[in-house]
Protein backbone atom coordinates (compact mmCIF):
# COMPACT_ATOMS: atom_id res chain seq x y z
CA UNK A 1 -19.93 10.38 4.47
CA UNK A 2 -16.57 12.04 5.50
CA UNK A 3 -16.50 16.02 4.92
CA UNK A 4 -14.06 16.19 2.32
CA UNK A 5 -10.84 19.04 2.38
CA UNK A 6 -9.35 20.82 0.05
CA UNK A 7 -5.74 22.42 0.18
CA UNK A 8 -5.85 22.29 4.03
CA UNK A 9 -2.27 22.89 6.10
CA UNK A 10 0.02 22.87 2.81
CA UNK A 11 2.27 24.88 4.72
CA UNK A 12 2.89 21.96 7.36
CA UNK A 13 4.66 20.45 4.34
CA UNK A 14 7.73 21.49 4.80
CA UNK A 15 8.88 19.68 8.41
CA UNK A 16 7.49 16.25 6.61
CA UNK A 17 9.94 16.31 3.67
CA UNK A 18 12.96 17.11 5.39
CA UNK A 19 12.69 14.27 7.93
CA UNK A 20 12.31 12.14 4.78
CA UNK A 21 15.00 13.98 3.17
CA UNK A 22 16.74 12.66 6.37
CA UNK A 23 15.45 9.31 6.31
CA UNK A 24 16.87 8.71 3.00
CA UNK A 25 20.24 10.16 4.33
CA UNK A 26 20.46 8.11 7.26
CA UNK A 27 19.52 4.62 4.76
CA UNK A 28 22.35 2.85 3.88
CA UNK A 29 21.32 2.85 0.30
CA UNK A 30 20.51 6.01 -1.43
CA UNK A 31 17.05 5.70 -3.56
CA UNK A 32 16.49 6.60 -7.03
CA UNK A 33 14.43 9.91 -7.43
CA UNK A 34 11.23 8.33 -8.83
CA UNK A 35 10.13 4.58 -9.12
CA UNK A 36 10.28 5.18 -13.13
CA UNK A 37 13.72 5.73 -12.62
CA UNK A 38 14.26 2.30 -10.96
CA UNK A 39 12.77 0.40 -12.84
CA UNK A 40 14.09 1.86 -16.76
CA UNK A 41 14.96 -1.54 -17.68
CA UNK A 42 11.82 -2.77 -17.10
CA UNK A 43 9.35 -1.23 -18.98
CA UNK A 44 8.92 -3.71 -21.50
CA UNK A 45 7.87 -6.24 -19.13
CA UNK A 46 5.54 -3.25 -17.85
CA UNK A 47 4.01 -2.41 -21.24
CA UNK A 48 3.37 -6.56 -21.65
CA UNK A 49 1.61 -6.48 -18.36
CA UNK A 50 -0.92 -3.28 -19.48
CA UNK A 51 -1.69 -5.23 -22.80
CA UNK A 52 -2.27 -8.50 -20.86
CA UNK A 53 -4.22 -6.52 -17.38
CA UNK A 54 -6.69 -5.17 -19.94
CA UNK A 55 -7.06 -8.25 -22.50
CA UNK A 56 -7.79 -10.22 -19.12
CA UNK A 57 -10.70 -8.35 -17.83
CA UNK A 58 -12.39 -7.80 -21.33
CA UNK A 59 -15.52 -8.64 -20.92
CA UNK A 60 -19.02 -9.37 -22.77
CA UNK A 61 -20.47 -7.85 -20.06
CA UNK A 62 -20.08 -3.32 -20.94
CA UNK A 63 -20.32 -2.75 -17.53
CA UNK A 64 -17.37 -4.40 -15.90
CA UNK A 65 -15.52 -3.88 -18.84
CA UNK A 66 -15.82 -0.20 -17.86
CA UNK A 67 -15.58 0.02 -13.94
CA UNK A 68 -12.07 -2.62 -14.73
CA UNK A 69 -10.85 0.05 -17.39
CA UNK A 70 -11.43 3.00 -15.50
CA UNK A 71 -9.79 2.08 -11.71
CA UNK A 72 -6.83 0.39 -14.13
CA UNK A 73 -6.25 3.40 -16.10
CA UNK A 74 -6.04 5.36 -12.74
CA UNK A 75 -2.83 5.11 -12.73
CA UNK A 76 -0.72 3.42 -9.91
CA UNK A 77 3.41 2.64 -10.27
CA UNK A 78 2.78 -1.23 -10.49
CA UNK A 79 5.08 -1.41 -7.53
CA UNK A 80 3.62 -4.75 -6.43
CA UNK A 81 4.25 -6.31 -9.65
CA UNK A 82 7.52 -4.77 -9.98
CA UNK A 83 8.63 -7.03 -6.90
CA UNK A 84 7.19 -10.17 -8.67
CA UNK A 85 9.69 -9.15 -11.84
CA UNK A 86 12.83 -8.43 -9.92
CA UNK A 87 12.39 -10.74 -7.49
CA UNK A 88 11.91 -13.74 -10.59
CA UNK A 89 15.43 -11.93 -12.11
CA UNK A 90 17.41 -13.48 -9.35
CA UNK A 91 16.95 -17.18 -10.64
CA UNK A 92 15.44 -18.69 -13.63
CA UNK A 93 11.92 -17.52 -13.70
CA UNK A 94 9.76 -18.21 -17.25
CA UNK A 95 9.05 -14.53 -18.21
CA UNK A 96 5.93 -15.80 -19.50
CA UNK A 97 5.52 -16.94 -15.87
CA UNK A 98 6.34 -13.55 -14.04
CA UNK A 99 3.73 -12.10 -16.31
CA UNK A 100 0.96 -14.07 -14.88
CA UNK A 101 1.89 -13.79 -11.37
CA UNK A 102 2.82 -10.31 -12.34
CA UNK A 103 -1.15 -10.07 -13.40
CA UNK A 104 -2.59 -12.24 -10.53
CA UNK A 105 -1.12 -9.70 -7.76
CA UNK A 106 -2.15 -6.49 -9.50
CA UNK A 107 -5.51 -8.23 -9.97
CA UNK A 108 -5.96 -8.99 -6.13
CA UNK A 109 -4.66 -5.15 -5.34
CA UNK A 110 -7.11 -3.53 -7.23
CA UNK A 111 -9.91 -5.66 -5.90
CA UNK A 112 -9.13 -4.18 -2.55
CA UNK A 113 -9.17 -0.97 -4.06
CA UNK A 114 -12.37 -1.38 -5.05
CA UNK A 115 -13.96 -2.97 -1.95
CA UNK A 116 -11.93 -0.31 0.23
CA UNK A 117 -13.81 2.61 -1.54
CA UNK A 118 -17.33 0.84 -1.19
CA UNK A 119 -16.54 0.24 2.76
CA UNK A 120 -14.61 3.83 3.01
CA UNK A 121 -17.39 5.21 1.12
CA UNK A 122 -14.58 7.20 -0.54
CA UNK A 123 -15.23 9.17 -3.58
CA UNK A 124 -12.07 9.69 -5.34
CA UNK A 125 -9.21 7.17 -5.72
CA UNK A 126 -5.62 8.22 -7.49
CA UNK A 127 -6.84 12.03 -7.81
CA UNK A 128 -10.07 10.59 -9.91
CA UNK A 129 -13.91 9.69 -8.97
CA UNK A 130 -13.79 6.57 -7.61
CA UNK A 131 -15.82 3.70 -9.22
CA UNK A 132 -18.37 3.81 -6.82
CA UNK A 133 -19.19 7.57 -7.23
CA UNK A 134 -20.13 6.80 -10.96
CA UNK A 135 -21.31 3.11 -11.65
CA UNK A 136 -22.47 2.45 -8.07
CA UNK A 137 -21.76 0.15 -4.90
CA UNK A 138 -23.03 -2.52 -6.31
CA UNK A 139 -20.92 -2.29 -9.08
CA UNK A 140 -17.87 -1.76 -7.85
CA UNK A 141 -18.05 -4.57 -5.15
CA UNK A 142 -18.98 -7.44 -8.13
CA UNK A 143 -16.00 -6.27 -10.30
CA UNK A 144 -13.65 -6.28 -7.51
CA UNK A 145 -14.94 -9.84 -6.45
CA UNK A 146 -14.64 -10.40 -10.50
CA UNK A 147 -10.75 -9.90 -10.25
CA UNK A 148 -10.09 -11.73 -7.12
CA UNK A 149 -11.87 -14.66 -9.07
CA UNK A 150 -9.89 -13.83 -11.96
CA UNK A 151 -6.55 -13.86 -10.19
CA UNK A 152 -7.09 -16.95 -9.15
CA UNK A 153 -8.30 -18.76 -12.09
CA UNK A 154 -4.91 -16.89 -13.90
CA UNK A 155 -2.74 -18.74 -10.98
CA UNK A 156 -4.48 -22.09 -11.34
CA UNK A 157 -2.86 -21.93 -15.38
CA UNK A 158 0.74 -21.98 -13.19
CA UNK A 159 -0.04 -24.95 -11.75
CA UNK A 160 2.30 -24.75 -8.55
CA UNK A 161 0.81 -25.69 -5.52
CA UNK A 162 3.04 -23.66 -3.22
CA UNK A 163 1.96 -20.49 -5.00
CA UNK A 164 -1.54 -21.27 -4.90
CA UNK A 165 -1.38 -22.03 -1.07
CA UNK A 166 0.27 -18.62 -0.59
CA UNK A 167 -1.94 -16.38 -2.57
CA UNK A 168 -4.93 -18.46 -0.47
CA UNK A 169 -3.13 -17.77 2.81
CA UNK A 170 -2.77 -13.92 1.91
CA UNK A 171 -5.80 -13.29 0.59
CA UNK A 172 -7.55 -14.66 3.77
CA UNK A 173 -4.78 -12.65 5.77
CA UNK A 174 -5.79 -9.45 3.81
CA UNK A 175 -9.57 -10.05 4.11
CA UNK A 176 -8.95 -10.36 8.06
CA UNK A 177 -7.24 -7.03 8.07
CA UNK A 178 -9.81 -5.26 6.78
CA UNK A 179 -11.74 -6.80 9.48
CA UNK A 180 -9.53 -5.92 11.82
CA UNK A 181 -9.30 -2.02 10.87
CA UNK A 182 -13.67 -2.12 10.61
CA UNK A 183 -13.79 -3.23 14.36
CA UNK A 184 -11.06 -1.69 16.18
CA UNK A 185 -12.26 1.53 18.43
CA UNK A 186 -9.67 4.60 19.12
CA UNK A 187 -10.98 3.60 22.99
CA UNK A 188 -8.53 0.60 22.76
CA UNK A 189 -6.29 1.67 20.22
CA UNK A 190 -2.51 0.68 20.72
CA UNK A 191 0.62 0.58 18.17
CA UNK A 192 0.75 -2.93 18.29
CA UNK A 193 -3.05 -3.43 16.94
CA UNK A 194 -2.43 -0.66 14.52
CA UNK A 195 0.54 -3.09 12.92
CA UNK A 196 -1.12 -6.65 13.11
CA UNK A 197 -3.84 -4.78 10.64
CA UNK A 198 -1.53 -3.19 8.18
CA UNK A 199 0.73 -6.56 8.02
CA UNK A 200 -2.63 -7.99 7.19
CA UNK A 201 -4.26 -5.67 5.48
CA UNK A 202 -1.00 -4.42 3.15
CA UNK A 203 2.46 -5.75 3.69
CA UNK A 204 1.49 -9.82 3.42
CA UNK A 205 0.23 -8.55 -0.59
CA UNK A 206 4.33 -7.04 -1.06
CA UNK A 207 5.83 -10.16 1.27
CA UNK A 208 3.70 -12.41 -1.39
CA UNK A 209 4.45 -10.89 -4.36
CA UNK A 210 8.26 -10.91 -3.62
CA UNK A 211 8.44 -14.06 -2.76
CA UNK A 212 6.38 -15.38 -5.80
CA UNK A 213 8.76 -14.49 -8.28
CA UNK A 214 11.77 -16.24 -6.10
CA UNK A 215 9.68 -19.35 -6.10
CA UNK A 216 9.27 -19.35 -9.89
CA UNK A 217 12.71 -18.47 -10.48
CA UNK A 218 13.69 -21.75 -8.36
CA UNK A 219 15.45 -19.95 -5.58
CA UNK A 220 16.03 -22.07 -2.58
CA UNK A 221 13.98 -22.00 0.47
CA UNK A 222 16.11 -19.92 2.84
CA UNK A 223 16.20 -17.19 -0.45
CA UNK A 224 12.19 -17.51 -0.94
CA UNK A 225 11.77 -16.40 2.88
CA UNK A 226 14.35 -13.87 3.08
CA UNK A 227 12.17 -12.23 0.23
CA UNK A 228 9.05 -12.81 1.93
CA UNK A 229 10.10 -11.01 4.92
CA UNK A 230 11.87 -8.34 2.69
CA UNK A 231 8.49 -7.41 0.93
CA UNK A 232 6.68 -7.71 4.32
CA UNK A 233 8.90 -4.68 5.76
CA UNK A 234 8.32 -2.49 2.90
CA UNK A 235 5.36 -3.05 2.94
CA UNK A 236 4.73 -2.11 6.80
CA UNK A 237 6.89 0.78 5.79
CA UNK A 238 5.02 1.35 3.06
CA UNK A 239 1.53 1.78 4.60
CA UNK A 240 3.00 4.05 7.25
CA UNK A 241 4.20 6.54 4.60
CA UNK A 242 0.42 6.33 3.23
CA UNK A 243 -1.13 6.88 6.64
CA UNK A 244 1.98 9.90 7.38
CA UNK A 245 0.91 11.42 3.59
CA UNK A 246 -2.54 11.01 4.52
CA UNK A 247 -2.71 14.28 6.67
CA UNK A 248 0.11 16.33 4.25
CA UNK A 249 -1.59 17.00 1.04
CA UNK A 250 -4.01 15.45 -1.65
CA UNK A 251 -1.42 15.57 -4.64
CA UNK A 252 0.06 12.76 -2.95
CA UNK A 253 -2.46 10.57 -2.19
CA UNK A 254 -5.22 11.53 -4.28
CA UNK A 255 -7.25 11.67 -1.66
CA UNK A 256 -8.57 14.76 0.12
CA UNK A 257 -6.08 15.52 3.40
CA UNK A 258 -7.55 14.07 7.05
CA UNK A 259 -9.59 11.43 5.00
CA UNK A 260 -8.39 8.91 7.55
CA UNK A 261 -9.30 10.92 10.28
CA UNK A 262 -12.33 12.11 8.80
CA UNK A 263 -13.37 7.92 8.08
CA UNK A 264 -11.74 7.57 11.94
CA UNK A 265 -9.32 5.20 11.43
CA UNK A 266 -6.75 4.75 13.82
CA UNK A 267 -3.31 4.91 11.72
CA UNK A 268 0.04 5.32 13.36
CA UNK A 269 0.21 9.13 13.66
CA UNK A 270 -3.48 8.98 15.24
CA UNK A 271 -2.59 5.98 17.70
CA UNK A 272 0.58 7.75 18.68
CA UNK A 273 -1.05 10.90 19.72
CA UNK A 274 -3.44 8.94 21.74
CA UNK A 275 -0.14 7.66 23.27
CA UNK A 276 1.07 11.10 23.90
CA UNK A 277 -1.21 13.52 24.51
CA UNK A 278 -1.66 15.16 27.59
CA UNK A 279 -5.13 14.76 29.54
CA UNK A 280 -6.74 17.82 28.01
CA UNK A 281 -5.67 16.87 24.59
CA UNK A 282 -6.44 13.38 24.92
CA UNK A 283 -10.32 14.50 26.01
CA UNK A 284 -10.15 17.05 22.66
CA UNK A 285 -9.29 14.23 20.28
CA UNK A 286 -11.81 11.79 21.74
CA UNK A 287 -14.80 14.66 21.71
CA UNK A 288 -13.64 15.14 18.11
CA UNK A 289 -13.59 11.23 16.75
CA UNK A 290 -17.02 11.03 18.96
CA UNK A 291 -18.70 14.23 17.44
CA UNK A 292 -21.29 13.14 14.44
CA UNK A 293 -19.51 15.10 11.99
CA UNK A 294 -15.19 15.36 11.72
CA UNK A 295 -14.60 19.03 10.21
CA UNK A 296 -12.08 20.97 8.45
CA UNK A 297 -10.97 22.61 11.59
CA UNK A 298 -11.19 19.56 13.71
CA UNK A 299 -8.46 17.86 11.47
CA UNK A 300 -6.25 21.08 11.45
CA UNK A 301 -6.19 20.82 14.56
CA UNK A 302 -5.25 17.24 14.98
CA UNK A 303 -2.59 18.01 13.02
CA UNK A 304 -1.56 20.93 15.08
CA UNK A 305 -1.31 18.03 17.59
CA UNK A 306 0.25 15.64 15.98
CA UNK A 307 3.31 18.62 14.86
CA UNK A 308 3.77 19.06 19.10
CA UNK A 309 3.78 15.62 19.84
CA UNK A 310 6.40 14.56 16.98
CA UNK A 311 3.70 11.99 15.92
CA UNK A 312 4.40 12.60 12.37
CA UNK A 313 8.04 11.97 13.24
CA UNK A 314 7.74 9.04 14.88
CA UNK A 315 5.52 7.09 12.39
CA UNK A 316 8.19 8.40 10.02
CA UNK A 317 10.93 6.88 11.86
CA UNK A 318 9.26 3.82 12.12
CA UNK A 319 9.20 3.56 8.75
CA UNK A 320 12.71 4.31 8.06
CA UNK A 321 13.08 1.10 11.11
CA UNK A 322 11.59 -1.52 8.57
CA UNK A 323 12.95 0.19 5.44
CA UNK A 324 16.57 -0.68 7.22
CA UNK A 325 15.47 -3.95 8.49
CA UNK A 326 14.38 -4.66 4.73
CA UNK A 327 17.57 -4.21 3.33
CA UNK A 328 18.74 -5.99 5.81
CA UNK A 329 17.36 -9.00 5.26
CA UNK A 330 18.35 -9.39 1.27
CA UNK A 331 22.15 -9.91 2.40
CA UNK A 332 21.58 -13.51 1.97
CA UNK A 333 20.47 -12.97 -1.60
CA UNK A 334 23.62 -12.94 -4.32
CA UNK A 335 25.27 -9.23 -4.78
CA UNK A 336 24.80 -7.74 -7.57
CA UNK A 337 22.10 -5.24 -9.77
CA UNK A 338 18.98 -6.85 -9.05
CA UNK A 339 19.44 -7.44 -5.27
CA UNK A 340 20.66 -3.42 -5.59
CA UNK A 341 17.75 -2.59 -6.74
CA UNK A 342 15.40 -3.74 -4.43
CA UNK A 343 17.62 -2.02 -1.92
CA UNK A 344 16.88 1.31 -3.65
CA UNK A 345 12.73 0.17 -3.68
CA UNK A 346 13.07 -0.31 0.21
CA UNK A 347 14.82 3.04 0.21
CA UNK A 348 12.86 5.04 -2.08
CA UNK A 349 9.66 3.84 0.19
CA UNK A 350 10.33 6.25 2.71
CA UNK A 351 10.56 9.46 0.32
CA UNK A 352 8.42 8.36 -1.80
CA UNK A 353 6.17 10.85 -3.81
CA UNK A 354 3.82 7.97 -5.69
């Protein structure tokens, strides 16, 4: 198991928010402050999806009812759903509809959760002990496959084919990424591995769920897929952020800083200071993800590293890249407050605090 860090290099803060104080400058739609902000108008739908989340996974079986309760009480911003509601806003959607696919995608997110913390052998998710630390591996794994069998069962009650075929396709797309990030080696590391595992892994859960509600609200086809490739560009952008925050600070995560480092996975920052680095750091970095043990003064200085080499800029960057490309494809989409809004979500990805 990882050695876990405390406080470690709060200082290097500082250079991390301004460039995304300068990302959301340089987007050509200003974000909201927080995600709560967004999505005011909302949060009725959001209270009706709590109620229904928890009714759904009530169980005569105490123990999942518990490990269910606990990760879904966690907290999270519901972001995926969010996409499902505003998305469904654009046409004619059923609300009672949106609810349910609202339901199905938070379902299949927090079953990855779950199996991500059993594989990660992770022990705190969302600034909490994580399921596994207190019920066991066991557990956690048959709760998470619980909800993905849940989440489908709730989509089979839509009856609509094409939604069912595109929750199948992404679940089998996120269950390769995983496989994906488990068998890649820092020896062969390159960007463009790095993003065929987070579109699997991440973004094809926000292309899906953004696309779901356009499908239900009877949107035509060329509207459908300019959502699905909208909520597969935040989501790249998205998972970078994650992977950037990863090495700034636990109280935005939740999880201890250099955890990814620490579990040696090869995110963005990582692969482009591979890229980089001169010969003699290049041979420091590889004794360090080779040594038996990854310690607090191995990932400071990483991240010493990473600062020289603009790594953390970069990924950033990147980011901002898809956040603009997102926006970018919505133009095709009518104008007006709900297509604005998911201009601000794209935005708001890239200084994010979640």
């Amino acid at each position: 198991m990882p050695e876990r860090l405390g406080q470690l290099t709060l200082e290097r803060l500082p250079p991390l928010i301004s460039f995304m104080a300068h990302a959301q400058l340089s987007s050509p739609i200003a974000p909201a402050k927080n995600l709560s902000e967004l999505l005011t108008e909302w949060k009725p739908q959001f209270q009706q999806l709590e109620t229904q989340i928890l009714s759904g996974i009530h169980s005569d079986i105490p123990l999942l009812t518990s490990v269910a309760e606990h990760i879904f009480s966690s907290g999270g911003k519901r972001l995926r759903p969010a996409l499902v509601f505003l998305s469904g806003a654009l046409g004619s959607a059923h609300s009672e509809d949106l609810l349910v696919a609202a339901q199905v995608v938070e379902y299949l997110h927090t079953a990855t959760l779950l199996h991500d913390d059993v594989v990660d052998q992770a022990d705190l998710r969302r600034q909490q002990a994580a399921a596994r630390t207190i019920w066991g591996n066991e557990a956690s794994v048959l709760t998470g496959d619980y909800l993905l069998s849940m989440a489908f069962l709730q989509l089979t009650g839509l009856g609509n084919l094409e939604l069912l075929k595109l929750i199948s396709s992404t679940t089998t797309r996120m269950a390769r990424g995983e496989l994906l990030q488990l068998t890649r080696s820092f020896n062969s590391a390159n960007e463009q591995e790095y993003l065929e595992i987070i579109t699997n892994k991440t973004a094809c859960l926000f292309a899906a769920a953004t696309q779901m509600g356009g499908i239900l609200a009877g949107l035509p086809v060329n509207q459908t897929k300019a959502l699905y490739d909208y909520g597969m560009q935040i989501g790249l952008a998205f998972q970078i952020v994650d992977d950037v925050l990863d090495y700034c600070g636990s109280n935005r995560t939740g999880k201890p800083v250099g955890t990814d480092l620490q579990e040696r996975k090869i995110t963005l920052p990582l692969s482009h200071l591979l890229d980089k680095a001169s010969p003699r750091d290049h041979q420091r970095i590889k004794q360090i993800l080779t040594a038996t043990t990854i310690t607090m003064d191995d990932v400071a200085h990483v991240i010493r590293l990473m600062e020289r080499y603009q790594s953390f800029h970069y990924a950033l960057e990147t980011g901002r890249q898809f956040v603009a490309q997102a926006q970018k494809n919505l133009q095709s989409l009518p104008k007006n407050h709900i297509r604005h809004t998911l201009e601000q979500i794209a935005g708001f990805i890239v200084q994010r605090d979640l």
